[in-house]
C-alpha atoms as a PDB file:
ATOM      1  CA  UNK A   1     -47.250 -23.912 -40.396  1.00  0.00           C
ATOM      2  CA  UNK A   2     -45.543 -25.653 -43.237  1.00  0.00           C
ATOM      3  CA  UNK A   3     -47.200 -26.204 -46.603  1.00  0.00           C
ATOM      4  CA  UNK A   4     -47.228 -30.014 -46.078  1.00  0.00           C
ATOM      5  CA  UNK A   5     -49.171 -29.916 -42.641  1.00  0.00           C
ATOM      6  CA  UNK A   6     -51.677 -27.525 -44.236  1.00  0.00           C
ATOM      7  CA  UNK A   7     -52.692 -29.592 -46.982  1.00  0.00           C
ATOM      8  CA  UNK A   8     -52.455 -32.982 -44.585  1.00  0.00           C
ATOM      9  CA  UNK A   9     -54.475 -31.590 -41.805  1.00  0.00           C
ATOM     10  CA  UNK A  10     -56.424 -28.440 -42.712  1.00  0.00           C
ATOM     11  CA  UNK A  11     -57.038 -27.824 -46.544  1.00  0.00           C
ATOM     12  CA  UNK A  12     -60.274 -29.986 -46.700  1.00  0.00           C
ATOM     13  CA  UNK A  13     -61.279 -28.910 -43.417  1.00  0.00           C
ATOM     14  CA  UNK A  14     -61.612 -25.487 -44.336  1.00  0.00           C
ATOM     15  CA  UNK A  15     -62.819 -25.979 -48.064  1.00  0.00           C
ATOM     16  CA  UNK A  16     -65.570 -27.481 -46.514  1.00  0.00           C
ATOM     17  CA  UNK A  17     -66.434 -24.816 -44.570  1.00  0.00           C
ATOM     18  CA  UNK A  18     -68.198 -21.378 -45.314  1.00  0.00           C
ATOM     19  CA  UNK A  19     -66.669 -17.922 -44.163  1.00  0.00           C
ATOM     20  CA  UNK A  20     -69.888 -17.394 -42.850  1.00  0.00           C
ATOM     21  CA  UNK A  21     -69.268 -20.634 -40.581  1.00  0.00           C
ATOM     22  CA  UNK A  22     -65.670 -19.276 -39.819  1.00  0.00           C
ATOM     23  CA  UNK A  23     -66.258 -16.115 -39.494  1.00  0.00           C
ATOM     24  CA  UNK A  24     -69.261 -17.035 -36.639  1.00  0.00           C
ATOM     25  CA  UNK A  25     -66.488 -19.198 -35.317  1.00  0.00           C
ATOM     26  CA  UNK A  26     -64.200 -16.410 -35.386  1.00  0.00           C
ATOM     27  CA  UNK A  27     -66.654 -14.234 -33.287  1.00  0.00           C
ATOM     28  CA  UNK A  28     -66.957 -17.210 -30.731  1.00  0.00           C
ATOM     29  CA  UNK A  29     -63.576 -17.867 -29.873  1.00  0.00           C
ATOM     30  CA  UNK A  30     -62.981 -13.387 -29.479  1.00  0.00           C
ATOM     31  CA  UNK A  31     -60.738 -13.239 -32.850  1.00  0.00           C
ATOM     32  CA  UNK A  32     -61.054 -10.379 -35.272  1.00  0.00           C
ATOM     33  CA  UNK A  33     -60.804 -12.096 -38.779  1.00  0.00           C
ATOM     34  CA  UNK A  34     -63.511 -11.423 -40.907  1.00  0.00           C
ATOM     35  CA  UNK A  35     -62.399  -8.929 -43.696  1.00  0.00           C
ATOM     36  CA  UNK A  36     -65.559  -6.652 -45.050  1.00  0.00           C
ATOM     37  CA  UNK A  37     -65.575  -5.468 -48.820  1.00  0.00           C
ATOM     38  CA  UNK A  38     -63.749  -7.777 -50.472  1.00  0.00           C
ATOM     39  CA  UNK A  39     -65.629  -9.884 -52.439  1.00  0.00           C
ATOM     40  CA  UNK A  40     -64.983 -12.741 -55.985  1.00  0.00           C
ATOM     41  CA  UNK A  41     -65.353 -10.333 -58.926  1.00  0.00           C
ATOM     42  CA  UNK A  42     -66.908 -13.529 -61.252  1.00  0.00           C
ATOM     43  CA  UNK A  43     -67.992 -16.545 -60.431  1.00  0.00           C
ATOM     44  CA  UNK A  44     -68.158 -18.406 -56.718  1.00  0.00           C
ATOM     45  CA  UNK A  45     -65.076 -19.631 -55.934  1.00  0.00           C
ATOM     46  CA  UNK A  46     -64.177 -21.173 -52.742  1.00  0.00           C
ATOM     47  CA  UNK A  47     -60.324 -21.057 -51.836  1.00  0.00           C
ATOM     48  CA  UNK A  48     -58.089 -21.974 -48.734  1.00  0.00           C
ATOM     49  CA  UNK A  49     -54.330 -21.229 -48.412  1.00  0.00           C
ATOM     50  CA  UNK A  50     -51.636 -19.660 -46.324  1.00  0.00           C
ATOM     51  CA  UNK A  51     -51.065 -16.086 -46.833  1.00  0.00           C
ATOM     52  CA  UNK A  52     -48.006 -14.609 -48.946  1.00  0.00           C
ATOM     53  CA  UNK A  53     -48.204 -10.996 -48.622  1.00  0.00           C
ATOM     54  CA  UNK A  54     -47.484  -7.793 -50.422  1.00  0.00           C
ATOM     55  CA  UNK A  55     -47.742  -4.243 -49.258  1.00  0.00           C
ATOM     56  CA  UNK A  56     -47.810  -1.354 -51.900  1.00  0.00           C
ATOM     57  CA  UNK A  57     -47.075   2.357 -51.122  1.00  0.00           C
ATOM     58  CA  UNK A  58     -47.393   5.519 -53.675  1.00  0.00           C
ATOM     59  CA  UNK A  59     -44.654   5.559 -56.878  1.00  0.00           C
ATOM     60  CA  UNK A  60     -41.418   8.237 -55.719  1.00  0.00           C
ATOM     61  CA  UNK A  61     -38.553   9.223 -56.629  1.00  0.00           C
ATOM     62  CA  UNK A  62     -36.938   5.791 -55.978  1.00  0.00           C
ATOM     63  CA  UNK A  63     -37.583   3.106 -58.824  1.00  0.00           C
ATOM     64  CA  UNK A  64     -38.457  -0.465 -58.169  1.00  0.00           C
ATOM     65  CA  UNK A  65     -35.861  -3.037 -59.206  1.00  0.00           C
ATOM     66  CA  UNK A  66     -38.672  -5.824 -59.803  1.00  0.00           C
ATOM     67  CA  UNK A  67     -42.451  -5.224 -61.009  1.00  0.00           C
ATOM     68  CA  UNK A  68     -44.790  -5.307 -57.987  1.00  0.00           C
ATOM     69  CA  UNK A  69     -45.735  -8.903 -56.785  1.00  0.00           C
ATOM     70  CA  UNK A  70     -43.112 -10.970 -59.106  1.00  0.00           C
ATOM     71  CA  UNK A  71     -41.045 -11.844 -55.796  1.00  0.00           C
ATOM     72  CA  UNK A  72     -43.674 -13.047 -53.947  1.00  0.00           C
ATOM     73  CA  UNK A  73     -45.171 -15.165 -56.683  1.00  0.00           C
ATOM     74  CA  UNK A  74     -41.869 -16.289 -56.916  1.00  0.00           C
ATOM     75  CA  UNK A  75     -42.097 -18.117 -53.185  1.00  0.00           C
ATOM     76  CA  UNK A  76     -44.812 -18.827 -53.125  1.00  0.00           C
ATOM     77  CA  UNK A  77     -45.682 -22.579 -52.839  1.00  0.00           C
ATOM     78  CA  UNK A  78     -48.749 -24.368 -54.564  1.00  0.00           C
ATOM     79  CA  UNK A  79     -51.948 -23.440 -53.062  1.00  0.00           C
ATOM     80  CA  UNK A  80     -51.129 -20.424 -50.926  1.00  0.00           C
ATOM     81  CA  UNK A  81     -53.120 -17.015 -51.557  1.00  0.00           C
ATOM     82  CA  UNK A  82     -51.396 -13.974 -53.002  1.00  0.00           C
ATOM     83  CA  UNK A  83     -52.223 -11.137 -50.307  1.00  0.00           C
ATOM     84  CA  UNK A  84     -52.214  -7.160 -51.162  1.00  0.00           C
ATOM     85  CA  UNK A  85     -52.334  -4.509 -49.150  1.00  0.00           C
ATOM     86  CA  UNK A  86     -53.355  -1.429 -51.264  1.00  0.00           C
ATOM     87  CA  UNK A  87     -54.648   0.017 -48.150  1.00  0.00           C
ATOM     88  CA  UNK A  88     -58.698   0.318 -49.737  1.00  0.00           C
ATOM     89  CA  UNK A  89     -57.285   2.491 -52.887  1.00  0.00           C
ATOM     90  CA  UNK A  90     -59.823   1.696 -55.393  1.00  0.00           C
ATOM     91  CA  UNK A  91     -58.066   3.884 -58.286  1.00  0.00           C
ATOM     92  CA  UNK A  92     -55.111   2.593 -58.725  1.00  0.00           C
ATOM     93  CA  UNK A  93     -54.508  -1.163 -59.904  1.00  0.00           C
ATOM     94  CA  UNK A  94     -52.356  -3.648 -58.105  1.00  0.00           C
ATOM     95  CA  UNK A  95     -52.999  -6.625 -60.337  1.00  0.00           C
ATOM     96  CA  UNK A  96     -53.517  -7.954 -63.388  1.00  0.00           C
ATOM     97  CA  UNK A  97     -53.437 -10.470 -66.329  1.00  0.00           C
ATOM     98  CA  UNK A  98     -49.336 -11.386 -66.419  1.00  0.00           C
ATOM     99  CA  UNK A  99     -49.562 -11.671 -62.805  1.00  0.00           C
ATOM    100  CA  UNK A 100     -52.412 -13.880 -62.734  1.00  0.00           C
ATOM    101  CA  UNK A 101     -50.678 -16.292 -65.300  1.00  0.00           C
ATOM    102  CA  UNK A 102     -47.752 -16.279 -62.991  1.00  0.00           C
ATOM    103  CA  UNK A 103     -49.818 -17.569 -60.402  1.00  0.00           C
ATOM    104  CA  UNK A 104     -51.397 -19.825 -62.216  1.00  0.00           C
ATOM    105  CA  UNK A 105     -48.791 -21.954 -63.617  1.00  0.00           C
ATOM    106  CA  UNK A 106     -47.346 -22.007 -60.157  1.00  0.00           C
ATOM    107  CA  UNK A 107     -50.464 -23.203 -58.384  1.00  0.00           C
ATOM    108  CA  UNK A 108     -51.598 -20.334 -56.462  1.00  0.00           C
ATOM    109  CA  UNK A 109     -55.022 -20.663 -55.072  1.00  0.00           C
ATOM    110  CA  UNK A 110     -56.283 -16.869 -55.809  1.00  0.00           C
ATOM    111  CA  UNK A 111     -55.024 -13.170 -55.011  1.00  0.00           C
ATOM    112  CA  UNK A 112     -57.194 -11.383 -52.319  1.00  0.00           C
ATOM    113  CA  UNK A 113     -56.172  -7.101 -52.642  1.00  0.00           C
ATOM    114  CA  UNK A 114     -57.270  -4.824 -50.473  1.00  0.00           C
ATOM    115  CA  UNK A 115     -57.713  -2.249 -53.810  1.00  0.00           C
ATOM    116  CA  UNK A 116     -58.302  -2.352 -57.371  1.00  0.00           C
ATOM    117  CA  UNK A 117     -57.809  -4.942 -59.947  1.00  0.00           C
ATOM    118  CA  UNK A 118     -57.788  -4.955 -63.763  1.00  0.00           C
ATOM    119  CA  UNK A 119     -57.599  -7.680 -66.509  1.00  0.00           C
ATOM    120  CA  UNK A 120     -60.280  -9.185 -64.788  1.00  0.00           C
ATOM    121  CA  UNK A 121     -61.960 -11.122 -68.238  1.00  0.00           C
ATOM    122  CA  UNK A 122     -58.450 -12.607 -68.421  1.00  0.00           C
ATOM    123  CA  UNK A 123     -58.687 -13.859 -65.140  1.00  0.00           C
ATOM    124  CA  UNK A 124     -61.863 -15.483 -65.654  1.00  0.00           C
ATOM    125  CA  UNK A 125     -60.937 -17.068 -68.918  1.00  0.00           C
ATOM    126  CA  UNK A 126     -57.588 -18.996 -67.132  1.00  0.00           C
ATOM    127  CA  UNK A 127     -59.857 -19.767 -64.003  1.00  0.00           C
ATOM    128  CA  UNK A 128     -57.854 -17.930 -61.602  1.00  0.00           C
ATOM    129  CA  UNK A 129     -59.657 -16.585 -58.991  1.00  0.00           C
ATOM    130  CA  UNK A 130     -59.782 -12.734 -57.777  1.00  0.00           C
ATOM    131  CA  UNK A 131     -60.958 -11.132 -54.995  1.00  0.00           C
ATOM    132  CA  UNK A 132     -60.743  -7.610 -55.145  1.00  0.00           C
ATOM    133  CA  UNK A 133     -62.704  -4.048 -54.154  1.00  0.00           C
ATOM    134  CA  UNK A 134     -62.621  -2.555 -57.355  1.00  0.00           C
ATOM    135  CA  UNK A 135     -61.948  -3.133 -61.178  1.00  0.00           C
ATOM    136  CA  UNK A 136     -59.968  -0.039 -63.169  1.00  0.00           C
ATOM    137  CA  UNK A 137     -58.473   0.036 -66.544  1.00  0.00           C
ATOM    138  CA  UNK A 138     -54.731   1.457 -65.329  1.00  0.00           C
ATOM    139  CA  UNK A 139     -51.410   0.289 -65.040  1.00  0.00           C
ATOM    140  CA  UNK A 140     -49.884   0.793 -62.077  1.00  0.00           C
ATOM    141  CA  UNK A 141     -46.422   2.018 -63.476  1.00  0.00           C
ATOM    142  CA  UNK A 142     -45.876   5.300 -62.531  1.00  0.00           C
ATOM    143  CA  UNK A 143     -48.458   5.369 -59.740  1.00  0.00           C
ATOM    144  CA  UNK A 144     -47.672   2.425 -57.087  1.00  0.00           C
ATOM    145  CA  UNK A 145     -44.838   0.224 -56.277  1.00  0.00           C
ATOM    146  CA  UNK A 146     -44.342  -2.375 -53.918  1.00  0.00           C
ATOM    147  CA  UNK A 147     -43.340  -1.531 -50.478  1.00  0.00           C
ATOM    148  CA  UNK A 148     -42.624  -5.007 -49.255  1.00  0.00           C
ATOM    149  CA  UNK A 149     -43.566  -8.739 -49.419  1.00  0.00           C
ATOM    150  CA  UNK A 150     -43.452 -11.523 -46.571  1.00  0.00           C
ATOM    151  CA  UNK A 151     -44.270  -8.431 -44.010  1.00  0.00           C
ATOM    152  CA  UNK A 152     -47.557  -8.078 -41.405  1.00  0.00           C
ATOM    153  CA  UNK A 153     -50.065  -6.091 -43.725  1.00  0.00           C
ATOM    154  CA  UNK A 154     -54.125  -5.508 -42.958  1.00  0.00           C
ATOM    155  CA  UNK A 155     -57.271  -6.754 -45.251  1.00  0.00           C
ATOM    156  CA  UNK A 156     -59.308  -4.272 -44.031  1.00  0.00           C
ATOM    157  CA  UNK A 157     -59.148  -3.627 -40.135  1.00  0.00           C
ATOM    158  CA  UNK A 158     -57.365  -7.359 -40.098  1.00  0.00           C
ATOM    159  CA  UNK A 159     -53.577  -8.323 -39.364  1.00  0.00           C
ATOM    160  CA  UNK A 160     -52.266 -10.656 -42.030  1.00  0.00           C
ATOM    161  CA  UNK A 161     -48.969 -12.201 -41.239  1.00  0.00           C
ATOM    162  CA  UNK A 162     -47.241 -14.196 -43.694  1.00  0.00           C
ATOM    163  CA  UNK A 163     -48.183 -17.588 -43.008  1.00  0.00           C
ATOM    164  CA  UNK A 164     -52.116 -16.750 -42.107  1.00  0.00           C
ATOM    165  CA  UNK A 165     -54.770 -18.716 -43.064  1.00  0.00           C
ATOM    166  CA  UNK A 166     -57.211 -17.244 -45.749  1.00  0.00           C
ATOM    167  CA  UNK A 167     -60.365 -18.504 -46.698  1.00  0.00           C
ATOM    168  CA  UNK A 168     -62.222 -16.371 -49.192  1.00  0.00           C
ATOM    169  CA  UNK A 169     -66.077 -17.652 -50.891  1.00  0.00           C
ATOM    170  CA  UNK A 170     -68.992 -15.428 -52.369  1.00  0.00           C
ATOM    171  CA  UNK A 171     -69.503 -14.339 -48.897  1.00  0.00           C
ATOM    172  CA  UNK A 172     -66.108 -12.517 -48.439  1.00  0.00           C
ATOM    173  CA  UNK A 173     -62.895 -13.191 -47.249  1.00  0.00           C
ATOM    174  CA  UNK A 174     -61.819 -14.418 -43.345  1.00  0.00           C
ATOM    175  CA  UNK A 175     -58.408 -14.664 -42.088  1.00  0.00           C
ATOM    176  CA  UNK A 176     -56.977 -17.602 -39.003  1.00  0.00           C
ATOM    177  CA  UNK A 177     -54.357 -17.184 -37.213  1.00  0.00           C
ATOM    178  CA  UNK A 178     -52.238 -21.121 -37.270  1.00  0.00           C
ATOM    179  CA  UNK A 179     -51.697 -20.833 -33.573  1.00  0.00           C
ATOM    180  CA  UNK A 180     -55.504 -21.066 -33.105  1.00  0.00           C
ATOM    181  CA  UNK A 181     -56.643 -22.653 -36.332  1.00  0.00           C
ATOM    182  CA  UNK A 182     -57.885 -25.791 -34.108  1.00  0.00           C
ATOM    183  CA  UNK A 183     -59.713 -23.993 -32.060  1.00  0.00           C
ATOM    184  CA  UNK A 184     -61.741 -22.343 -34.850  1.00  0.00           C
ATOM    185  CA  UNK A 185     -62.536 -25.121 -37.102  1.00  0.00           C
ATOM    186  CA  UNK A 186     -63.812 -27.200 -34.079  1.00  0.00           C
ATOM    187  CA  UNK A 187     -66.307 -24.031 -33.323  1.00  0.00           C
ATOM    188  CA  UNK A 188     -67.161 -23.743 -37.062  1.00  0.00           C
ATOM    189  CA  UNK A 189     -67.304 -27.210 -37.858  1.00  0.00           C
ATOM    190  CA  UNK A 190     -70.164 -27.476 -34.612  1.00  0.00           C
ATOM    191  CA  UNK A 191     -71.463 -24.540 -36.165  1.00  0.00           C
ATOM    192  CA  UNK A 192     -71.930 -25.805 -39.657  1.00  0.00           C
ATOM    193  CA  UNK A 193     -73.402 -28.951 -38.574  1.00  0.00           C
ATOM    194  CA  UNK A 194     -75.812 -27.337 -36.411  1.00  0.00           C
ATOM    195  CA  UNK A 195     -77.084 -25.082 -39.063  1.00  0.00           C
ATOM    196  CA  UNK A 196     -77.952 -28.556 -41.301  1.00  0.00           C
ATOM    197  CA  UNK A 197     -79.769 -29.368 -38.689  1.00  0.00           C
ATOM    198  CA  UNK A 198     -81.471 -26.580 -38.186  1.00  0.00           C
ATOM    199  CA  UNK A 199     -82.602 -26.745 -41.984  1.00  0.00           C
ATOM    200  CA  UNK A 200     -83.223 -30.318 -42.093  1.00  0.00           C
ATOM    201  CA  UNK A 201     -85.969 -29.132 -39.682  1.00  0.00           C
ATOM    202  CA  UNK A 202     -87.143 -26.623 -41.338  1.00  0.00           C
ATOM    203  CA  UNK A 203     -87.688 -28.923 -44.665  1.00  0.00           C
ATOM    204  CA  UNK A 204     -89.319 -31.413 -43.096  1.00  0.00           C
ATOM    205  CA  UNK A 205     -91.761 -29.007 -41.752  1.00  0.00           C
ATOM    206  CA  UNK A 206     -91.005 -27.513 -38.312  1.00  0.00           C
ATOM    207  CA  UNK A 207     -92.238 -24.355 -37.636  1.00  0.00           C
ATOM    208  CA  UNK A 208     -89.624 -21.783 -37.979  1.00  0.00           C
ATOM    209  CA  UNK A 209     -90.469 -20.662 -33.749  1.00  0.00           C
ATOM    210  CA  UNK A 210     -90.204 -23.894 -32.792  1.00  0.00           C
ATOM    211  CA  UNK A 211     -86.512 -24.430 -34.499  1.00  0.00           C
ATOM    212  CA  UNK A 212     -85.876 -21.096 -32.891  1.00  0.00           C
ATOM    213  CA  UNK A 213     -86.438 -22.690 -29.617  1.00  0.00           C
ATOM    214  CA  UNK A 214     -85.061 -25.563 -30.187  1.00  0.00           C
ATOM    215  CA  UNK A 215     -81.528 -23.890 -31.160  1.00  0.00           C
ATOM    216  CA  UNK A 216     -81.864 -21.416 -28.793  1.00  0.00           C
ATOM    217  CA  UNK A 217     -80.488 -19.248 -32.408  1.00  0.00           C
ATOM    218  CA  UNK A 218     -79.983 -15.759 -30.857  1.00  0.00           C
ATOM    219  CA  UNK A 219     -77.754 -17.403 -28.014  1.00  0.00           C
ATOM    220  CA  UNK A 220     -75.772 -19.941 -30.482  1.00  0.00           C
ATOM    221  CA  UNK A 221     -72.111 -18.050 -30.293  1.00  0.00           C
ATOM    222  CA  UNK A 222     -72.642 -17.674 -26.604  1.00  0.00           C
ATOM    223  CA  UNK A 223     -69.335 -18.399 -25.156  1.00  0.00           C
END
């Protein structure tokens, strides 16, 4: 999916929408795309964009000829997400403040690492939004390097392709495949709109078994 039919036809769908809502949907439809530990590290930010990805590996013998995640910066287009896969290494950083401006001026939505961050007050203070498992002080020179970029990589237990959807809120981060990206915002958007209802009840009174009923709530993401 192109850049152009994202924003068109999906950007405001899915801004509207909660990764709790997607990831429900997600369940529904049999797709494994909710990522778990990954969370904002300030604020509540709610972001949508197609995935361009980086995988890091350990530092060797063999030097880098760019600094990790310059080349994919450098493709990206405005309002994708900056994806790392740091396979869950909380120690050593993957990210930081000259990266961040990067991304910035050249519209990225947010970087969502599957590791450690640092830098993270200057993150805050541009307003660029980071989604991370950990916070350390160190630089990764010397330690990591970047593997590849534009390759499949995993959040988590979750395949990111280049091209993926990501949505990432306070709640965590959830990953569509495009092929099926219909399918799940039609579930999530039903599932969304049933939930207002659902509270709409509740404020004006209902008792809370009776809107259990009514929903049937255990059974909702029967398929």
């Amino acid at each position: 999916m192109n850049v152009e039919t994202f924003d068109r036809e999906y950007r405001e769908r899915l801004e509207r929408l909660s990764t709790t809502n997607l990831s429900d949907a997600l369940d529904k439809v049999g797709i494994r795309g909710a990522v778990i530990g990954i969370l904002p590290l300030f604020g509540k930010p709610r972001v949508a964009g197609r995935a361009v990805t980086i995988k890091i590996t350990a530092s060797g013998l063999e030097r880098s000829k760019h600094h990790l995640g310059v080349e994919a910066i450098a493709t990206a287009h405005k309002g994708d997400i900056i994806a790392i896969d740091n396979r869950g290494d909380t120690y050593n950083n993957c990210w930081g403040e000259i990266l961040a401006c990067a991304s910035k001026m050249k519209g990225v939505s947010a970087v969502v690492i599957d590791g450690a961050t640092r830098d993270v007050d200057a993150c805050e203070e541009m307003g660029f939004p980071v989604f991370a498992k950990a916070v350390v002080p160190l630089t990764a020179r010397g330690r990591i390097v970047q593997e590849s970029f534009n390759c499949p990589i995993r959040l988590g237990n979750v395949l990111v392709r280049p091209g993926d959807i990501i949505v990432a809120d306070a709640s965590g981060v959830v990953v569509l495949p495009p092929e099926r990206v219909d399918e799940v915002l039609s579930e999530a958007e039903k599932i969304m709109e049933k939930e207002e209802a659902m509270k709409r009840d509740l404020l004006a009174g209902m008792d809370v078994l009776d809107m259990d009923q009514k929903y049937d709530y255990e059974r909702m993401l029967r398929r």
